[in-house]
Each structure stands twice: as structure tokens, then as C-alpha cells.
Protein backbone atom coordinates (compact mmCIF):
# COMPACT_ATOMS: atom_id res chain seq x y z
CA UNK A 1 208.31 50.27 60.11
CA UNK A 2 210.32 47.20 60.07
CA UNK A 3 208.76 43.87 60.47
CA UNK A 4 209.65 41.40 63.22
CA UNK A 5 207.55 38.16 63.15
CA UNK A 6 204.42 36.33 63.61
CA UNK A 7 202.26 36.30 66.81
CA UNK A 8 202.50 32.61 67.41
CA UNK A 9 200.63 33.31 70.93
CA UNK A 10 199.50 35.79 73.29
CA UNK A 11 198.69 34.93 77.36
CA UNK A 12 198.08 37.06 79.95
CA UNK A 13 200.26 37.01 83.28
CA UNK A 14 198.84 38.03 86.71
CA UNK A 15 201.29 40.79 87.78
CA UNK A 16 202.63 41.46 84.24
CA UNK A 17 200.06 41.97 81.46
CA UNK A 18 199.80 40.60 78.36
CA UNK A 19 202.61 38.53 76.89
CA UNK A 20 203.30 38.04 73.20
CA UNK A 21 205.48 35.02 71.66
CA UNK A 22 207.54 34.36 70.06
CA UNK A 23 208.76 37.61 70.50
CA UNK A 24 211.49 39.69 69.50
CA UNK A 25 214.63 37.34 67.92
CA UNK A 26 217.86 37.74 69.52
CA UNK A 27 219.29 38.60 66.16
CA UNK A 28 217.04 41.62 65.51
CA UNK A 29 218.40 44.63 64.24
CA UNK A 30 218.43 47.40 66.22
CA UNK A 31 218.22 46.23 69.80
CA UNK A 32 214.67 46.45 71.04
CA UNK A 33 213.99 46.96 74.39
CA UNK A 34 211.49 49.14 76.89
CA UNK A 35 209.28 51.68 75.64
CA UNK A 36 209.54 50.31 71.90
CA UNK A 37 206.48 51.10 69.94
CA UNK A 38 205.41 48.36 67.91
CA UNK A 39 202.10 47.90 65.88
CA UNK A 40 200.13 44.39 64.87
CA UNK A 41 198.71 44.00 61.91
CA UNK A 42 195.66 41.56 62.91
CA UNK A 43 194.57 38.86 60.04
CA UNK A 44 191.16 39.84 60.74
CA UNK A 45 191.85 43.77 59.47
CA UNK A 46 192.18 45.22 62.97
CA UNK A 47 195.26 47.48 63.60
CA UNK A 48 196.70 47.85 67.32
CA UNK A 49 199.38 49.56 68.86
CA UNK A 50 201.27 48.59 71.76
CA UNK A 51 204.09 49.77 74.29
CA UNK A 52 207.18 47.07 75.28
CA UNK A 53 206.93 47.01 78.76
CA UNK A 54 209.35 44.43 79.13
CA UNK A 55 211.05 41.06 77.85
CA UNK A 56 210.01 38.27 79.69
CA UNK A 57 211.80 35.25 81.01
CA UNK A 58 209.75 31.75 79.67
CA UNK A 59 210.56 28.07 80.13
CA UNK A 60 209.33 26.51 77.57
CA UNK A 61 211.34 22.97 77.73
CA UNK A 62 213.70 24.20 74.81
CA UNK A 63 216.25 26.71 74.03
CA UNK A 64 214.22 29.92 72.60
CA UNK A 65 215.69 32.04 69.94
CA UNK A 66 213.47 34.67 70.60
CA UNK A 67 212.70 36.61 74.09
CA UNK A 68 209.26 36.86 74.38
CA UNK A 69 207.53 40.50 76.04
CA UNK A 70 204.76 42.16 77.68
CA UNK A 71 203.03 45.18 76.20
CA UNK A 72 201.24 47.94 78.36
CA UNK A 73 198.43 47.44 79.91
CA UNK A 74 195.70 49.02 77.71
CA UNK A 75 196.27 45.94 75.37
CA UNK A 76 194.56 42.71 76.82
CA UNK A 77 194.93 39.10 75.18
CA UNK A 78 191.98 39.46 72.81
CA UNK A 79 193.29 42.21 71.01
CA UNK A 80 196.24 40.76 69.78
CA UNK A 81 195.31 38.01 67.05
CA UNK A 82 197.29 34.56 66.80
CA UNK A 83 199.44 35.13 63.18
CA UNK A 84 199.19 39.06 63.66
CA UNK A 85 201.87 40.46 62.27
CA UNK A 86 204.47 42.33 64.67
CA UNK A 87 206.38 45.80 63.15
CA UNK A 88 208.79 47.84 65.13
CA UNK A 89 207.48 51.15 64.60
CA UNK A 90 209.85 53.13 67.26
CA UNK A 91 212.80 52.35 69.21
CA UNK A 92 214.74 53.73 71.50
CA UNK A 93 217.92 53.57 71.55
């Protein structure tokens, strides 16, 4: 399990799902991509586990250095905590 960052938000998209940012960093090593299984360690104790579905495009008014992503669809915005922290558990590459 490697860890990736903090969960500085998480909103929900109609269409998409629920989106987590910052994200995954550019720089991250290995590439991360669809079907990525990553896990958030919630500060109140709560554990969840999540699918990438996809990276998602954001304008936030400033270059990003991160590309923010949705997660499948069994995860909604509540269970995902703001300062969980994010670990790649699986890639595929």
C-alpha cells in the first residue's frame, strides 16, 4: 500500500459519481489510472475502499498539479472524510 495524499474534498457530479481532490499527483509513481484500487483511511476510524473510475477534468482558476477522479458508484460523498488519507492499494498496469 503506498500512500498518495490527503482528501482535501469530495463532491458529487450528476452523471459521474463521486469526485475526490486533490487527487492523484502527476508525479506519482506508478501511473494510476482506471480500475485502481485505492483505500481511505477516514480521521474518524472508518476504513473504505474504492474503485478509480476515472480522472476528471476540473477548472479550478489555477494550474492543478494533481488530476482529480471519480470512484465507483457504491461510494457516495459522505463516506469519504475531508483529510482521509488516500493509499494505492492495486494498480493496473
Amino acid at each position: 500500500m503506498k500512500f498518495i495524499e490527503e482528501v482535501d474534498d469530495v463532491f458529487d457530479i450528476s452523471g459521474r459519481g463521486c469526485v475526490v481532490v486533490p487527487g492523484i499527483p502527476y508525479s506519482f509513481e506508478p501511473s494510476v489510472g482506471a480500475g485502481a484500487k485505492l483505500q481511505f483511511d477516514n480521521p474518524s476510524g472508518s476504513i473504505v475502499t474504492a474503485t478509480l473510475q476515472g480522472l476528471e477534468m476540473i477548472n479550478r482558476g489555477k494550474p492543478m498539479n494533481h488530476a482529480p477522479f471519480s470512484v465507483d458508484r457504491s461510494v457516495i460523498k459522505g463516506d469519504i472524510e475531508i483529510g482521509a488519507k488516500m493509499y494505492l492499494v492495486e494498480c493496473n498496469e
